[in-house]
N, C-alpha and C. Protein backbone atom coordinates (compact mmCIF):
# COMPACT_ATOMS: atom_id res chain seq x y z
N UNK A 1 9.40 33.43 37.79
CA UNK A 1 9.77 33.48 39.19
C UNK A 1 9.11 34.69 39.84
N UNK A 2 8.11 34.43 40.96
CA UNK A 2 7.67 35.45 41.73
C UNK A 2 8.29 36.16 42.43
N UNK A 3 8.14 37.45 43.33
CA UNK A 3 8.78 37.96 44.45
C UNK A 3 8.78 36.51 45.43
N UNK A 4 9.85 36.32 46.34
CA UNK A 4 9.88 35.65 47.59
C UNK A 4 9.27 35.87 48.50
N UNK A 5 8.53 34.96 49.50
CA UNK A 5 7.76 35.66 50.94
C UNK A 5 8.93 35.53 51.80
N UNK A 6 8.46 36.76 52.54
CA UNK A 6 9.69 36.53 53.90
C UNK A 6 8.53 36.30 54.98
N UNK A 7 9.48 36.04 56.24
CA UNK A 7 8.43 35.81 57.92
C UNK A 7 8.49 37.06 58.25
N UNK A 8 8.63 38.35 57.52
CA UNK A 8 8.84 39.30 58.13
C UNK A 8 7.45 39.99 58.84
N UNK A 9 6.75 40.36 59.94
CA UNK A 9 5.58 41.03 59.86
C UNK A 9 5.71 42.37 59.77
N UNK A 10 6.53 43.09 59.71
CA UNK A 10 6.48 44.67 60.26
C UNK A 10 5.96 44.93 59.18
N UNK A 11 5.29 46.21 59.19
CA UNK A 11 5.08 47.20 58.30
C UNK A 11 5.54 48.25 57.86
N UNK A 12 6.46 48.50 58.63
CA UNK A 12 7.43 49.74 58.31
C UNK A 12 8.89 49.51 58.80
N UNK A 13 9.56 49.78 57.92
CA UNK A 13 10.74 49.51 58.46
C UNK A 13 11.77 51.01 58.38
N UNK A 14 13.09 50.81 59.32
CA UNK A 14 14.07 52.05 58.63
C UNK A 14 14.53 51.46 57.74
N UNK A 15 14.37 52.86 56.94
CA UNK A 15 14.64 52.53 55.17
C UNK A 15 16.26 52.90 55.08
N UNK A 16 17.07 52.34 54.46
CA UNK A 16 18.65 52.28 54.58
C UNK A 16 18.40 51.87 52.13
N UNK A 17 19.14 53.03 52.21
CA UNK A 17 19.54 53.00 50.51
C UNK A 17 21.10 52.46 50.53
N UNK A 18 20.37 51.83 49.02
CA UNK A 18 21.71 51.23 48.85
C UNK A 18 21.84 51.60 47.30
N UNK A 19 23.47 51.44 46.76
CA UNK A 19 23.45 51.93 45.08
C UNK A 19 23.87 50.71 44.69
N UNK A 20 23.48 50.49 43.29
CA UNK A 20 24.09 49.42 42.14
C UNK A 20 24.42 50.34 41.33
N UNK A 21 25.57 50.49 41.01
CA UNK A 21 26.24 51.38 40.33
C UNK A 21 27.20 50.65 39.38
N UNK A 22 27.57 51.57 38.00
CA UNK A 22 28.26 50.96 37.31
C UNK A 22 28.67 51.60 36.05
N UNK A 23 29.74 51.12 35.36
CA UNK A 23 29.76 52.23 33.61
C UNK A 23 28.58 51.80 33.28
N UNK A 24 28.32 52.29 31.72
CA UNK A 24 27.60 51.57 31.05
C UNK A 24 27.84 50.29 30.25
N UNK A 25 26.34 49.29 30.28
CA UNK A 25 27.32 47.71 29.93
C UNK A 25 27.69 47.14 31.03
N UNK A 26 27.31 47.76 31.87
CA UNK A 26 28.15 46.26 33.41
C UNK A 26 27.01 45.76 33.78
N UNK A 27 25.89 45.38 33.67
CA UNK A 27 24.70 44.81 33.95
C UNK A 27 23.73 45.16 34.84
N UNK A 28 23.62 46.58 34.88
CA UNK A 28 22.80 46.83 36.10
C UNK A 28 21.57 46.23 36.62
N UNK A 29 20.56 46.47 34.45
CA UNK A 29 19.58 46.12 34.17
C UNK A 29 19.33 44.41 34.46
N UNK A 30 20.31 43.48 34.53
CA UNK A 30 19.83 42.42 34.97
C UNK A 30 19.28 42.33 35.97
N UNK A 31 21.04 42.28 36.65
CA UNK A 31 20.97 42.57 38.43
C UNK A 31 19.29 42.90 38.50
N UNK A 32 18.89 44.10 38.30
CA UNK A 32 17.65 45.18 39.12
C UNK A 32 16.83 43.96 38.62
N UNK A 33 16.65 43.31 37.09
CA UNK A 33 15.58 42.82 37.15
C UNK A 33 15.19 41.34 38.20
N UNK A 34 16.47 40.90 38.44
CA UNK A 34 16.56 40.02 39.13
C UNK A 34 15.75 40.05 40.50
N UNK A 35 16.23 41.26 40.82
CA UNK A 35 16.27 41.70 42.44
C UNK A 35 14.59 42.02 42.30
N UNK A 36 13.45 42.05 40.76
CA UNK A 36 12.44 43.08 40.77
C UNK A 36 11.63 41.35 41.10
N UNK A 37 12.42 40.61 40.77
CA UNK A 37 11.55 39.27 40.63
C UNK A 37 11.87 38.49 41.58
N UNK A 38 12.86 38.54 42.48
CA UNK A 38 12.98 37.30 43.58
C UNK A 38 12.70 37.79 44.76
N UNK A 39 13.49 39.13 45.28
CA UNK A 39 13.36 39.98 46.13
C UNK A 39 11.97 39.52 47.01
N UNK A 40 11.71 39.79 48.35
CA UNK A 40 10.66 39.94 49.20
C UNK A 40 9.96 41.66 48.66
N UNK A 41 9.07 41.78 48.91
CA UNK A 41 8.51 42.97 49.03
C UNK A 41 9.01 44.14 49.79
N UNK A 42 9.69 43.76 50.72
CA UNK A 42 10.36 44.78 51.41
C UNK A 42 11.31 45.08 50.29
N UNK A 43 11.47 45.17 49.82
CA UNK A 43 12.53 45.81 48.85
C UNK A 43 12.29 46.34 47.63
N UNK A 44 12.50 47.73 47.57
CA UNK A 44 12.17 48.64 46.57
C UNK A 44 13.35 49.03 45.52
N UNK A 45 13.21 48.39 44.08
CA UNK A 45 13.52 49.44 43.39
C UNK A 45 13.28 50.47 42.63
N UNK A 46 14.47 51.84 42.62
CA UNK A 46 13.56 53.07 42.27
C UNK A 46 14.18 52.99 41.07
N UNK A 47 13.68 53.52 40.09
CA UNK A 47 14.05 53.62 38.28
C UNK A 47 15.10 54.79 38.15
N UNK A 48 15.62 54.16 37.44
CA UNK A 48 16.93 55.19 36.75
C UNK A 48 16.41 56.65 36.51
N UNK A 49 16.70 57.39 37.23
CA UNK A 49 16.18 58.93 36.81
C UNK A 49 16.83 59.31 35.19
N UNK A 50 18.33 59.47 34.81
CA UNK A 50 18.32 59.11 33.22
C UNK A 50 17.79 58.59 32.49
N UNK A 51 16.92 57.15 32.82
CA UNK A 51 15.95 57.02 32.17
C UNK A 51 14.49 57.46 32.36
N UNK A 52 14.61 58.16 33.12
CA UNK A 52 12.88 58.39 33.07
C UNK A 52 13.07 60.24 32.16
N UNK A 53 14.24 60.49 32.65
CA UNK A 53 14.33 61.57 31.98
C UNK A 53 14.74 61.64 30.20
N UNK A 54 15.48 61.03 29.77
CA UNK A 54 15.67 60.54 28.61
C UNK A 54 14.41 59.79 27.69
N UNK A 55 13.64 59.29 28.01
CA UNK A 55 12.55 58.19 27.45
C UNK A 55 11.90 59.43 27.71
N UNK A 56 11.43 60.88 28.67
CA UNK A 56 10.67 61.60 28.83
C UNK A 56 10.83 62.32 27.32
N UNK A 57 12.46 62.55 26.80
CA UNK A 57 12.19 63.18 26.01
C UNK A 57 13.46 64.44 26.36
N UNK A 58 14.13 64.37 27.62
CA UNK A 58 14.35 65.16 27.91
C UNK A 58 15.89 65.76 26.58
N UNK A 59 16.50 67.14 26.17
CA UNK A 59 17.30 66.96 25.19
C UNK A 59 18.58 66.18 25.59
N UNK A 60 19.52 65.79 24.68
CA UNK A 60 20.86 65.19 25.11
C UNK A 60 22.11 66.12 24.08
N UNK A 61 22.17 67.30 24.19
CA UNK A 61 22.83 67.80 23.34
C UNK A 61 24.27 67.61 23.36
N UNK A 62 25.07 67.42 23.05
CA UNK A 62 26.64 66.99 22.96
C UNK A 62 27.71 68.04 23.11
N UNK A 63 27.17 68.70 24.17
CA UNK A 63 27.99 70.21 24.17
C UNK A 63 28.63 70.54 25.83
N UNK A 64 29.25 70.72 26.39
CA UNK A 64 29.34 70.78 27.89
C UNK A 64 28.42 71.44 28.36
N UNK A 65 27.57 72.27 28.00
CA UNK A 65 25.86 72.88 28.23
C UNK A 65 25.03 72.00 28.32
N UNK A 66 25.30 71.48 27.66
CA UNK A 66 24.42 70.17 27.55
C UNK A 66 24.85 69.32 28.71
N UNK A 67 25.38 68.93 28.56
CA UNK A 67 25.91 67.21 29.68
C UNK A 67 25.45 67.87 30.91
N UNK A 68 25.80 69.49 31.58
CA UNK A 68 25.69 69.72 32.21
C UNK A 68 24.42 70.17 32.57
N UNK A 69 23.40 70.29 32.24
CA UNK A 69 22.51 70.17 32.20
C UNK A 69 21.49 69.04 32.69
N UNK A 70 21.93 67.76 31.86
CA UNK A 70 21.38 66.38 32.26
C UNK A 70 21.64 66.12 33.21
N UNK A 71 23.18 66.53 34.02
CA UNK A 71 23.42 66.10 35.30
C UNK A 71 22.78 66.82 36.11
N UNK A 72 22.36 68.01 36.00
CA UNK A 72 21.81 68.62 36.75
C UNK A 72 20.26 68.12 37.40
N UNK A 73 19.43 67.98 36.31
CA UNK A 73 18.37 67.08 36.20
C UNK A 73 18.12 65.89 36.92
N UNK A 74 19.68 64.86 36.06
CA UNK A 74 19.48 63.40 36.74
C UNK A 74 19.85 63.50 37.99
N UNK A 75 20.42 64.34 38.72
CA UNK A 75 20.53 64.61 40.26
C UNK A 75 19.30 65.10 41.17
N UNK A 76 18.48 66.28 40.68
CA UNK A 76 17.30 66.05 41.12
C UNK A 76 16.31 65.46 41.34
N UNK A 77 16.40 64.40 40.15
CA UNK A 77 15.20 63.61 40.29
C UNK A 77 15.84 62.22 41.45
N UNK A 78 16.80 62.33 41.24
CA UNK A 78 17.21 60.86 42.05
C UNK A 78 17.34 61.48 43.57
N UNK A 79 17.34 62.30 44.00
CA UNK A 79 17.17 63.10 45.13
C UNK A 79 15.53 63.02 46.07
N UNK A 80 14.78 63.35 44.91
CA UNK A 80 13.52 63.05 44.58
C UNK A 80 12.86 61.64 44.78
N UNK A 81 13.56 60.80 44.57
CA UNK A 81 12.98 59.31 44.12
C UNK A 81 13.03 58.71 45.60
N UNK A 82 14.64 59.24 45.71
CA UNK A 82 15.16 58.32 47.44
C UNK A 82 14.10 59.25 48.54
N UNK A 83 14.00 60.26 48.69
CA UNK A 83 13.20 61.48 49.22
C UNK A 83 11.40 60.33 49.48
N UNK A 84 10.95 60.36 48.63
CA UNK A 84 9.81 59.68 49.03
C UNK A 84 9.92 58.28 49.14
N UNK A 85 10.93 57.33 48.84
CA UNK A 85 10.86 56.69 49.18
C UNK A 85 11.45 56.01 50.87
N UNK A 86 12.07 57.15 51.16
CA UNK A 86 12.31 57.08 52.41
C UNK A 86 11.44 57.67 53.39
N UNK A 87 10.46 58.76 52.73
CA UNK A 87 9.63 59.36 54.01
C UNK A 87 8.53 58.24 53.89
N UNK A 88 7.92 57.32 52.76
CA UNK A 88 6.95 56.74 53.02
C UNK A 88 6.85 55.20 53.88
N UNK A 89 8.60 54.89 53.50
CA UNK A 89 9.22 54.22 54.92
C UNK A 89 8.74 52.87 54.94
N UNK A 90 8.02 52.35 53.52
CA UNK A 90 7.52 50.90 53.60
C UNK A 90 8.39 49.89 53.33
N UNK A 91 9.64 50.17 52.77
CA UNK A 91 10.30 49.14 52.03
C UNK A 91 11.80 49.34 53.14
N UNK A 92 12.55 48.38 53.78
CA UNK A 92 13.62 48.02 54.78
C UNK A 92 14.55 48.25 53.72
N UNK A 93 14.95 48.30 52.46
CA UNK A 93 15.81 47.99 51.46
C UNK A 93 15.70 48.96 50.16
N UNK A 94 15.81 49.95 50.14
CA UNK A 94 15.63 50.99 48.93
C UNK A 94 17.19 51.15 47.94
N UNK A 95 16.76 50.24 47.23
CA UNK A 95 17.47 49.18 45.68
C UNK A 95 17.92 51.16 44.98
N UNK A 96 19.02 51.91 44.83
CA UNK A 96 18.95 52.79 43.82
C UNK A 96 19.84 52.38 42.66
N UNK A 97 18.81 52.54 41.62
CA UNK A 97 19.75 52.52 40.18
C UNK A 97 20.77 53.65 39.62
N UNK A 98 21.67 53.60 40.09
CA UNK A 98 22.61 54.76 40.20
C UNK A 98 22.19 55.66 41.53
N UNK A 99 23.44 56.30 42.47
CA UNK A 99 23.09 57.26 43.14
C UNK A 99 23.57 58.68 43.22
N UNK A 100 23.35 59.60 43.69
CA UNK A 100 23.70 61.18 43.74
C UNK A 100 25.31 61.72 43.21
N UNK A 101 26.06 60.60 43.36
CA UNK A 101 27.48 60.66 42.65
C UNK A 101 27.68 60.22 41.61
N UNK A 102 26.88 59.55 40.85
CA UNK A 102 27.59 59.14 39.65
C UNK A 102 27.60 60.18 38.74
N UNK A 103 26.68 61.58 39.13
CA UNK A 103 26.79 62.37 38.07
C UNK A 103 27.47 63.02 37.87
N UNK A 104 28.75 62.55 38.99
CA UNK A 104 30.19 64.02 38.89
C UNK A 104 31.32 62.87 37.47
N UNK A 105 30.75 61.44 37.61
CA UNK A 105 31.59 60.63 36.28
C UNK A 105 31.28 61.02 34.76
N UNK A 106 30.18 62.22 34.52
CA UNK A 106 29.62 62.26 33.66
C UNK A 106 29.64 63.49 33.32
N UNK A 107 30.55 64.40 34.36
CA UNK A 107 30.44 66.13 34.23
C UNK A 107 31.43 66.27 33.42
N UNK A 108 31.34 67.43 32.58
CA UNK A 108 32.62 67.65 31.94
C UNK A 108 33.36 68.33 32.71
N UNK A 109 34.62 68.69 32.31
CA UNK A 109 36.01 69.48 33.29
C UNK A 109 35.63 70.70 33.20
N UNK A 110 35.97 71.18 34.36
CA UNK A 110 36.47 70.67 35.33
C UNK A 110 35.27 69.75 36.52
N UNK A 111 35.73 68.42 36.66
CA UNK A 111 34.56 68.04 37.55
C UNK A 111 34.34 68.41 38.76
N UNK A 112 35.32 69.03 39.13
CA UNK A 112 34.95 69.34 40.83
C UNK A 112 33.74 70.49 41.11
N UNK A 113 33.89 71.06 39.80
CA UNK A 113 32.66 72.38 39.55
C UNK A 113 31.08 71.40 40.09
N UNK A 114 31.14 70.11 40.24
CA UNK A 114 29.87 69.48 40.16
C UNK A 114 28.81 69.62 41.71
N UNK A 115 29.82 69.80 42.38
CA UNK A 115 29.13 69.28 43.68
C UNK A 115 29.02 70.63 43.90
N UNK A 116 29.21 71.99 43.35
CA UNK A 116 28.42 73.14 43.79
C UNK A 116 27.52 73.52 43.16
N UNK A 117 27.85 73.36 41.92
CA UNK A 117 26.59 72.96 40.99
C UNK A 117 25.18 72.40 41.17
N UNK A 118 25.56 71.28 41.89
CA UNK A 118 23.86 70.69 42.52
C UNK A 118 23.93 70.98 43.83
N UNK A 119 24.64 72.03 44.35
CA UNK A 119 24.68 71.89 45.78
C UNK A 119 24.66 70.84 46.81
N UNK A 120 25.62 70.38 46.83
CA UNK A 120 25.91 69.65 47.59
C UNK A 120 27.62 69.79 47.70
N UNK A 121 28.26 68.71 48.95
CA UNK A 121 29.37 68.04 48.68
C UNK A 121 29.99 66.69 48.54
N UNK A 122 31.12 66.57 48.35
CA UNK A 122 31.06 64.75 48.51
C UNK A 122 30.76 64.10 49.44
N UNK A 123 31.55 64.51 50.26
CA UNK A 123 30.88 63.76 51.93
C UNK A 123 29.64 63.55 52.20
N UNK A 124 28.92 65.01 52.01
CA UNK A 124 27.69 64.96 52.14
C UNK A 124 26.68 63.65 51.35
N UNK A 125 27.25 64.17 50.28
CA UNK A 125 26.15 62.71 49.33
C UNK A 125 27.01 61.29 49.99
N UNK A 126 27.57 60.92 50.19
CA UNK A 126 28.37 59.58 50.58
C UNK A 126 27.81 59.36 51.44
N UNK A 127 27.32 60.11 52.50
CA UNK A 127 26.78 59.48 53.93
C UNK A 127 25.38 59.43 53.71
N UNK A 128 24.72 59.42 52.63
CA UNK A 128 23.15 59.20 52.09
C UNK A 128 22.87 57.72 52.01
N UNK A 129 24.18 57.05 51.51
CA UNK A 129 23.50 55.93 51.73
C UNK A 129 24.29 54.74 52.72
N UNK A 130 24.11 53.48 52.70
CA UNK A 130 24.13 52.26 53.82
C UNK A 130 25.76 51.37 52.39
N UNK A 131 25.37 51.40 51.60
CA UNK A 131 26.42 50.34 51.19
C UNK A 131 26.33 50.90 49.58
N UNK A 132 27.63 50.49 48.57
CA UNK A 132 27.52 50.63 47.61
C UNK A 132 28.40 49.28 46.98
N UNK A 133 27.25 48.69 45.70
CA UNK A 133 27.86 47.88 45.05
C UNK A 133 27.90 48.50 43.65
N UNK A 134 29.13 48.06 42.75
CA UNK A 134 29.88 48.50 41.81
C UNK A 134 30.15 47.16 40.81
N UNK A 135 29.48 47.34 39.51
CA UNK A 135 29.49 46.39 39.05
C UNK A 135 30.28 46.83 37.60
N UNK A 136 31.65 46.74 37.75
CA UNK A 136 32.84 47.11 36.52
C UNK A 136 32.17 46.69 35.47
N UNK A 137 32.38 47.58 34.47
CA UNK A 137 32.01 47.69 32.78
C UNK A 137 33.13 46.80 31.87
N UNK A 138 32.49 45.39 31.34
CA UNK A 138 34.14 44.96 30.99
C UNK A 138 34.41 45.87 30.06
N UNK A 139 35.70 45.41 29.97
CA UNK A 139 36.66 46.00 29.21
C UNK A 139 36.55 46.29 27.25
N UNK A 140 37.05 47.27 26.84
CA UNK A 140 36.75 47.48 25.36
C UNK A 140 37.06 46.04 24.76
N UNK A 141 36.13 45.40 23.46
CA UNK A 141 36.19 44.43 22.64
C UNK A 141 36.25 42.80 23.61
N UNK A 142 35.21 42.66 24.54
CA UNK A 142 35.73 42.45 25.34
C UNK A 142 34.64 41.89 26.64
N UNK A 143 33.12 42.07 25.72
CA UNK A 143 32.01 41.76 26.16
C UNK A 143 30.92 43.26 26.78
N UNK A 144 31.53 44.13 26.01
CA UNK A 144 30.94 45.47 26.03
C UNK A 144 29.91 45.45 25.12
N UNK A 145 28.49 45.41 25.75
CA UNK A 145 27.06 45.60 24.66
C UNK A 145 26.42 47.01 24.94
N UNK A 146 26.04 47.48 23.46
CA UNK A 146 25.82 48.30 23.24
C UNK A 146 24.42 48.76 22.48
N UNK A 147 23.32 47.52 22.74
CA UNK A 147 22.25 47.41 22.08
C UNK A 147 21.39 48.31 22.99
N UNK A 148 21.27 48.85 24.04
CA UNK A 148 20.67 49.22 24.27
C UNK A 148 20.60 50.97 24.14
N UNK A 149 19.07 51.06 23.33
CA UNK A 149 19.00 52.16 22.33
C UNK A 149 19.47 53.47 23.16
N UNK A 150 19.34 53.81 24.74
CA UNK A 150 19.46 54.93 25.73
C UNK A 150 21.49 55.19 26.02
N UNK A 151 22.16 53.61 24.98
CA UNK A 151 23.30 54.08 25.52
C UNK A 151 24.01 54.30 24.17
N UNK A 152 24.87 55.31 24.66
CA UNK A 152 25.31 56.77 23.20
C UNK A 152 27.21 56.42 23.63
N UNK A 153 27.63 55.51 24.76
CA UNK A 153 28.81 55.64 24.55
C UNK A 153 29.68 54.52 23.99
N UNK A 154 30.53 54.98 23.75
CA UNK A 154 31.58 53.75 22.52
C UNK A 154 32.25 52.89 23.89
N UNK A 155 32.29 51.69 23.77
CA UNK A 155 33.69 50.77 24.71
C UNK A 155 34.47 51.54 25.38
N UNK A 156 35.11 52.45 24.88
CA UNK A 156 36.72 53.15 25.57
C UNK A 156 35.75 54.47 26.55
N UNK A 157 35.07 54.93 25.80
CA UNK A 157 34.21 56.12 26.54
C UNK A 157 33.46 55.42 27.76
N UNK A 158 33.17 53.86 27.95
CA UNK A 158 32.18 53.25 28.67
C UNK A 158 33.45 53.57 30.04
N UNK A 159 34.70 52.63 29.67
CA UNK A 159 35.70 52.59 30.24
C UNK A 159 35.93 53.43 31.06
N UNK A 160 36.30 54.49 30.92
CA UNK A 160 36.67 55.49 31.06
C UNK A 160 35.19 56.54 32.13
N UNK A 161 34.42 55.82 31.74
CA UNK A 161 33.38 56.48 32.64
C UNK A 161 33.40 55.70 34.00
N UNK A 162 33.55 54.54 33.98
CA UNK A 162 33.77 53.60 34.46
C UNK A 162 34.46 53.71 35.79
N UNK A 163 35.91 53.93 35.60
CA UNK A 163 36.86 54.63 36.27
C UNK A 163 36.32 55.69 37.20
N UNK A 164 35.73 56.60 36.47
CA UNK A 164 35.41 57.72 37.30
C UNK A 164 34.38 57.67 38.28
N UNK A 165 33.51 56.52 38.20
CA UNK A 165 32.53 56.05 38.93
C UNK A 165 33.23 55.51 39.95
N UNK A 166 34.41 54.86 39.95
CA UNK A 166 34.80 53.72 40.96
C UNK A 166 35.68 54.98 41.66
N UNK A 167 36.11 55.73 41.50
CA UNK A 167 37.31 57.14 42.46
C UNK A 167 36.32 57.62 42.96
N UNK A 168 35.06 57.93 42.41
CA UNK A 168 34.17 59.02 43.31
C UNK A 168 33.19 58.55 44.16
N UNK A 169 33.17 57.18 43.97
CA UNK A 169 32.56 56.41 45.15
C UNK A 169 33.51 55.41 46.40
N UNK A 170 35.09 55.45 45.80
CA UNK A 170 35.74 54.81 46.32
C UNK A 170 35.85 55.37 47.74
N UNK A 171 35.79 56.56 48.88
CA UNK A 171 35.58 56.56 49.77
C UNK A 171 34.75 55.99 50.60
N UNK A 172 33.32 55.50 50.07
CA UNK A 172 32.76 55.45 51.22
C UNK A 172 32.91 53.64 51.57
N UNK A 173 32.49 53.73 53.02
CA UNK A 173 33.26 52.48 53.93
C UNK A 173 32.45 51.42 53.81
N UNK A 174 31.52 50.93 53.10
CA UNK A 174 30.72 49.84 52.04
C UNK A 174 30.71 50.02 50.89
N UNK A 175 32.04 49.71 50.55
CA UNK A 175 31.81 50.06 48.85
C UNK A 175 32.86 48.76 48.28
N UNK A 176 31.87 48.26 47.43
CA UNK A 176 32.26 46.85 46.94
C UNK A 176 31.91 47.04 45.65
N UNK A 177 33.23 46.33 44.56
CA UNK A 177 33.04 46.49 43.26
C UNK A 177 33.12 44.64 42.81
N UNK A 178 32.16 44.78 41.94
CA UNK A 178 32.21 43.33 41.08
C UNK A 178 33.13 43.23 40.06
N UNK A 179 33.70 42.36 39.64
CA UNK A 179 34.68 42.82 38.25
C UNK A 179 33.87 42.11 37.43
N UNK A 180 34.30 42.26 36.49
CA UNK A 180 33.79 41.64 35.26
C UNK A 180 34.63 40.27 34.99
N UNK A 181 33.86 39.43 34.92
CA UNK A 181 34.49 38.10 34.26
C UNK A 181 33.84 37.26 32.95
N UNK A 182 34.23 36.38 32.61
CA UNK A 182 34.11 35.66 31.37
C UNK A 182 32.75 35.45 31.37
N UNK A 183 31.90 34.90 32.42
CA UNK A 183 30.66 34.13 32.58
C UNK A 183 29.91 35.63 33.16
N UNK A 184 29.07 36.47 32.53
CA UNK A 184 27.75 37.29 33.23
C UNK A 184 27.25 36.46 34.22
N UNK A 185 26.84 34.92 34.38
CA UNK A 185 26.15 34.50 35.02
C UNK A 185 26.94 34.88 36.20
N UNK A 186 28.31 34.50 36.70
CA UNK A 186 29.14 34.34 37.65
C UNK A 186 29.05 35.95 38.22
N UNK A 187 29.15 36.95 37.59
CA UNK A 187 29.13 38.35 38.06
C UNK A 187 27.59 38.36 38.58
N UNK A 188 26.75 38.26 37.68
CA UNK A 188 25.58 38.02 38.07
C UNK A 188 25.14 37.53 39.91
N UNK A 189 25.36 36.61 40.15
CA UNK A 189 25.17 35.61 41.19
C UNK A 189 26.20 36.35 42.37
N UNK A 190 27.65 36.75 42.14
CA UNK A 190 28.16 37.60 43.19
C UNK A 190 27.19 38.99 43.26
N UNK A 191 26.63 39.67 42.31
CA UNK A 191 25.80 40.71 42.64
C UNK A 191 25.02 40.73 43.51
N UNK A 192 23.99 39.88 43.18
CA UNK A 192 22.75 38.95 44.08
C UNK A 192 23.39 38.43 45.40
N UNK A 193 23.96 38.28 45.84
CA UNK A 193 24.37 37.60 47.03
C UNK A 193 24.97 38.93 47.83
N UNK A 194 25.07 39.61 47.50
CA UNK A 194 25.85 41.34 47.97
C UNK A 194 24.90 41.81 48.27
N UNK A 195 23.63 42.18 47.66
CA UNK A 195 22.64 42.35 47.99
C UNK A 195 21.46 41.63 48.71
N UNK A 196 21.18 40.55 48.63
CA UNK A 196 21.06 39.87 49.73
C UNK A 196 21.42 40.06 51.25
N UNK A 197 22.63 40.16 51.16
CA UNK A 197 23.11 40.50 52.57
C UNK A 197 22.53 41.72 53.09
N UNK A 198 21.85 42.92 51.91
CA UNK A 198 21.70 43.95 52.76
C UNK A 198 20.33 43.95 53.46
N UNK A 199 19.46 42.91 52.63
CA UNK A 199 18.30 42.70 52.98
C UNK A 199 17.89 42.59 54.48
N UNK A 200 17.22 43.78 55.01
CA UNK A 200 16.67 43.61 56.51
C UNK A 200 16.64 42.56 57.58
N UNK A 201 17.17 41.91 58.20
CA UNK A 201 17.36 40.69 58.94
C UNK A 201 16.11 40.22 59.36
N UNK A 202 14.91 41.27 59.73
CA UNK A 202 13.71 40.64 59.73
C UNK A 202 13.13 39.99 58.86
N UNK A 203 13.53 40.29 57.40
CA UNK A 203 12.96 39.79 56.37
C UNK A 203 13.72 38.39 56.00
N UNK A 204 15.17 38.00 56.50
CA UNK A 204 15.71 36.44 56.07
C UNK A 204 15.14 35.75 56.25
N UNK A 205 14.29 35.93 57.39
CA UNK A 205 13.67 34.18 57.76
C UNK A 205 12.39 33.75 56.90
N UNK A 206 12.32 32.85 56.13
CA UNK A 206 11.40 32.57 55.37
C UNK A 206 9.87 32.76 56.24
N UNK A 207 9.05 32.43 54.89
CA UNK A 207 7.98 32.67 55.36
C UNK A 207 6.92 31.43 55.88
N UNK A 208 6.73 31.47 57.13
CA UNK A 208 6.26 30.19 57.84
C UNK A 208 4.85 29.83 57.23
């Protein structure tokens, strides 16, 4: 399946970010690949800064020095990612794989230490972006996969991260969570259709 053509002509559009957010195990990696293959061109997604930093090599030491550390990192670079992809202003739809908050679900305690830490505050990062979708981690024993080699947490730890993702994004006033159900496909297909909607209105109308 190719990208889709839209009737859209512009060349530049205002760029409006949006997050797919989630524990680990709630399907982000589909979702994105989905969105990398049907999607119109106007729509950009930017790569997981944990993973570009992790696959870089970067350390993962298991110590609150540590964690705190990575968050520190995976906040810059995703700062970074949305940063040019908004000044270069080609894409109506900037897709983020995780955004600027998920790294306070991942800080150790006390978490509120986080948002001075990277300088910032909550508010502040919340009004960065246009909409947030939330795609729940099922539940321990329970359709929780764990094959993928970048993820280090157990079911209950996924859980539990999980949670903290959905309180620290639960303020802002587009924020929609998927649950998890029996069928991936079915979560799947409500994802895609959430996103869809955010897609630029110039870009719905097919391509003549």
């Amino acid at each position: 399946m190719g990208r889709s053509g839209c009737g859209c002509r512009n060349l530049r559009h205002p760029p409006r970010l949006v997050v797919l957010t989630g524990g680990p195990g709630a399907g982000k990696t589909a979702v994105l690949e989905v969105v990398r293959r049907s999607f119109c061109r106007h729509v950009l997604v930017l790569p997981e800064s944990a993973g570009i930093l992790f696959g870089g090599g970067f350390p993962r030491h298991p110590t609150p020095a540590g964690h705190r550390a990575v968050q520190r990192a995976v906040f810059h670079v995703q700062r970074q990612l949305e940063r040019l992809a908004v000044e270069e202003a080609e894409a109506g739809l900037i897709l983020c794989d995780r955004g600027t908050l998920d790294g306070y679900a991942y800080w150790p305690p006390p978490r509120e230490d986080y948002w001075s830490e990277v300088g910032t505050t909550h508010s502040t990062e919340l009004a960065r972006y246009s909409a947030v979708i939330h795609l729940r981690t099922p539940p321990p024993n329970n359709g929780y996969d764990n094959s993928n080699p970048l993820r280090i947490e157990t079911a209950q730890e996924a859980a539990e991260i999980d949670e903290r993702i959905a309180d620290v994004w639960a303020p802002h006033p587009h924020h929609v969570e998927v649950e998890a159900v029996a069928l991936f496909e079915d979560k799947l297909a409500r994802a895609i259709a959430l996103l869809r909607a955010e897609i630029p209105e110039c870009c719905r109308a097919p391509k003549s």
